[in-house]
N, C-alpha and C. Protein backbone atom coordinates (compact mmCIF):
# COMPACT_ATOMS: atom_id res chain seq x y z
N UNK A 1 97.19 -141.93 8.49
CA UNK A 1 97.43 -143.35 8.28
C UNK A 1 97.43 -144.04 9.63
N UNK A 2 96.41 -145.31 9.61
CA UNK A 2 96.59 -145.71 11.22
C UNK A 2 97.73 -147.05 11.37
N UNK A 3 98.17 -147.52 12.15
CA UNK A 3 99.10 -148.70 12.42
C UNK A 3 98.35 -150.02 12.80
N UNK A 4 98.87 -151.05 12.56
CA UNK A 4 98.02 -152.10 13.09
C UNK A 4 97.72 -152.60 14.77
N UNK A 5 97.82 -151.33 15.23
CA UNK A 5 96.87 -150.86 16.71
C UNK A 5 95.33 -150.44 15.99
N UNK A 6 94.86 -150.46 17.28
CA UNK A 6 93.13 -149.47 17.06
C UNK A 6 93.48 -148.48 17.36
N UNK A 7 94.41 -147.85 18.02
CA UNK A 7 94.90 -146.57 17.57
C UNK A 7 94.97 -145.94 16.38
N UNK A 8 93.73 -144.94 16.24
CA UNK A 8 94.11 -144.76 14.78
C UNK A 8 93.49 -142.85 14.54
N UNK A 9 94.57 -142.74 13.87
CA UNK A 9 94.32 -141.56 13.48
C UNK A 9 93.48 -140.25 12.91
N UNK A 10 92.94 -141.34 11.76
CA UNK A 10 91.78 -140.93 10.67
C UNK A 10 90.46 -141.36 10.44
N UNK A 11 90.36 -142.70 10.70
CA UNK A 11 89.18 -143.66 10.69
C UNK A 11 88.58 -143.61 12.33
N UNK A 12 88.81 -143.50 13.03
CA UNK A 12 88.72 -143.46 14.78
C UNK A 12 88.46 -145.11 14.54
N UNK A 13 88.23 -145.32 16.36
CA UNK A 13 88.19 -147.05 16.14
C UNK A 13 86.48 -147.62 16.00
N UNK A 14 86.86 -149.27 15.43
CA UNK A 14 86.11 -149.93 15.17
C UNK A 14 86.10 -150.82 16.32
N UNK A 15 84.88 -151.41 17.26
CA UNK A 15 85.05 -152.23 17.93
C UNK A 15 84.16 -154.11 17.29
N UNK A 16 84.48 -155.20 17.23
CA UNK A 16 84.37 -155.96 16.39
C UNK A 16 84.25 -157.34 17.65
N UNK A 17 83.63 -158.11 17.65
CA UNK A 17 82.53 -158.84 18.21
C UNK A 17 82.98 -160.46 17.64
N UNK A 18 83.50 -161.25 18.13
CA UNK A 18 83.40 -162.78 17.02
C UNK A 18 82.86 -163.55 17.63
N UNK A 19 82.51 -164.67 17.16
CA UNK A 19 81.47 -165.74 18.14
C UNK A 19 82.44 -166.88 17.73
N UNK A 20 83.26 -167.67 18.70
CA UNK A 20 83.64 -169.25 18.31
C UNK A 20 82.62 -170.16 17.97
N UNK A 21 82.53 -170.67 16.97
CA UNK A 21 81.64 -171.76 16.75
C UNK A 21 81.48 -172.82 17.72
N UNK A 22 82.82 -173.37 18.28
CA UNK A 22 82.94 -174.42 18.47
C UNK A 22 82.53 -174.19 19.95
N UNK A 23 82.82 -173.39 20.50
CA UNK A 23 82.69 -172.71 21.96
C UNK A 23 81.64 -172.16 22.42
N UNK A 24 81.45 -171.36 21.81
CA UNK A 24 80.07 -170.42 21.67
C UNK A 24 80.66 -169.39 22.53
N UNK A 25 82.17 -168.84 22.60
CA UNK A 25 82.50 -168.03 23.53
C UNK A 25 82.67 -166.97 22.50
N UNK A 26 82.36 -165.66 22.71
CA UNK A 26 82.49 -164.47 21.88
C UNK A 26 83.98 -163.55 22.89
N UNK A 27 84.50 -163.03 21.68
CA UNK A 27 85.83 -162.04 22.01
C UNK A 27 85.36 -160.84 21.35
N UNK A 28 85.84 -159.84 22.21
CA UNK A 28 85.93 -158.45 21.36
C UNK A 28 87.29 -158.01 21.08
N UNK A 29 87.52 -157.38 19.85
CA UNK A 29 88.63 -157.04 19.28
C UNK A 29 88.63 -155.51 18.37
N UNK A 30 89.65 -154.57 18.67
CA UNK A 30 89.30 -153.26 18.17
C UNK A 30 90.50 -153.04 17.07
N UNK A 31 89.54 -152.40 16.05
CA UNK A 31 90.41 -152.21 14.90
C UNK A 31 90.15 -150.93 14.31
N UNK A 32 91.03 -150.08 13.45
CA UNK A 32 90.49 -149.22 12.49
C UNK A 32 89.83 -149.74 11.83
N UNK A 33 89.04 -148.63 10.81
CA UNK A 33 88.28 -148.81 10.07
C UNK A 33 88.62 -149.62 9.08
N UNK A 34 90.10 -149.68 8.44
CA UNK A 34 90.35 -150.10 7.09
C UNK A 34 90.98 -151.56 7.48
N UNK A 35 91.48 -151.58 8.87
CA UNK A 35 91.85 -152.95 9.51
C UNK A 35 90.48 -153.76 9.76
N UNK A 36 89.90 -153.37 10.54
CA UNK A 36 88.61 -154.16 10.47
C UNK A 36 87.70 -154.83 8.89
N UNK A 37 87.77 -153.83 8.30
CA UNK A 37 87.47 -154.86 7.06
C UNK A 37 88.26 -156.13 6.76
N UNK A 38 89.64 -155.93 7.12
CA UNK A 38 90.68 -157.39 5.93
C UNK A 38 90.26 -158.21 7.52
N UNK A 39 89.94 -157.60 8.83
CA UNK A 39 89.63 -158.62 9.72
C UNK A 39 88.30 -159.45 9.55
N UNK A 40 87.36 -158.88 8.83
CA UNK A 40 86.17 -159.48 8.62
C UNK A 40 86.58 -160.42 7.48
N UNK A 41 87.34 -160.21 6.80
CA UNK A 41 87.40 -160.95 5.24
C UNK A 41 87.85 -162.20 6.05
N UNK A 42 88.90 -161.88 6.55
CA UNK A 42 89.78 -163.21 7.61
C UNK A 42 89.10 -164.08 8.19
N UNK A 43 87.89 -163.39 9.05
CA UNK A 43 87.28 -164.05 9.68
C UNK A 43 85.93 -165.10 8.87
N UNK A 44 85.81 -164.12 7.89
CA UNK A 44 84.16 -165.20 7.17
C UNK A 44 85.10 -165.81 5.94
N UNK A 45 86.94 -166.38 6.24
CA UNK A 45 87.05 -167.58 5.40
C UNK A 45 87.64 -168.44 6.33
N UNK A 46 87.46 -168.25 7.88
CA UNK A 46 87.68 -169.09 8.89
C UNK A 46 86.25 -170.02 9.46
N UNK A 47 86.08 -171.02 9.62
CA UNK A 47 84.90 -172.14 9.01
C UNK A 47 84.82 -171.73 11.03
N UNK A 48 86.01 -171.60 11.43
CA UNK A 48 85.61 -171.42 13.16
C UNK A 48 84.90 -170.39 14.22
N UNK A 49 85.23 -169.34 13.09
CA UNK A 49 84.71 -168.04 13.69
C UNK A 49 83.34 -167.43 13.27
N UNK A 50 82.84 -166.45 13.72
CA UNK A 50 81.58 -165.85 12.93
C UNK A 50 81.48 -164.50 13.52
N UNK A 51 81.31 -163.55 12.77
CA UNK A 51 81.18 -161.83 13.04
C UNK A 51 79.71 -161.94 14.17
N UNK A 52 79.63 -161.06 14.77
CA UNK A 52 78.40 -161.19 15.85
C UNK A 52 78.39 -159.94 15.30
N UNK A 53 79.09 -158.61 15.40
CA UNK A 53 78.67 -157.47 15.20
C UNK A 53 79.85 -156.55 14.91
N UNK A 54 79.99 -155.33 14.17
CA UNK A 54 80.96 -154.41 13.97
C UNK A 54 80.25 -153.33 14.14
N UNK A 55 80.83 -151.99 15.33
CA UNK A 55 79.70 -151.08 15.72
C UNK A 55 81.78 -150.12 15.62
N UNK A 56 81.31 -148.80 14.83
CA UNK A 56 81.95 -147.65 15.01
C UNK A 56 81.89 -147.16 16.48
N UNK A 57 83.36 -146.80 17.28
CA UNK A 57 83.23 -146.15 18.17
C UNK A 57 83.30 -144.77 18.40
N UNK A 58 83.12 -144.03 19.08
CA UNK A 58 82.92 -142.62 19.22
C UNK A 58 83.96 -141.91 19.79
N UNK A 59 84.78 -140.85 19.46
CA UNK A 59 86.09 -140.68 19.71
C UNK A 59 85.82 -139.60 20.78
């Protein structure tokens, strides 16, 4: 079971990419596997943000 760190136990981490609309400045943000999904859901019902990319990292 992982914690809401990217520390994670079972899933290894997800690294996750957003683009500000308004900015055009992109952040990276690392999540498990099963965190990164409810983060994508979060993010494509936020009118500000936009996914650029979600790439599995290699443990």
């Amino acid at each position: 079971m992982c914690d809401l760190s990217a520390d994670c136990s079972n899933d290894g981490t997800c690294q996750l990419v957003l683009r500000n609309e308004h900015t055009g400045i992109e952040t990276t943000e690392y999540h498990c596997k099963a965190h990164l999904v409810l983060r994508i859901w979060e993010v494509e019902a936020d009118d500000d943000l936009s996914v650029v990319s979600a790439t599995k990292l290699w443990n």
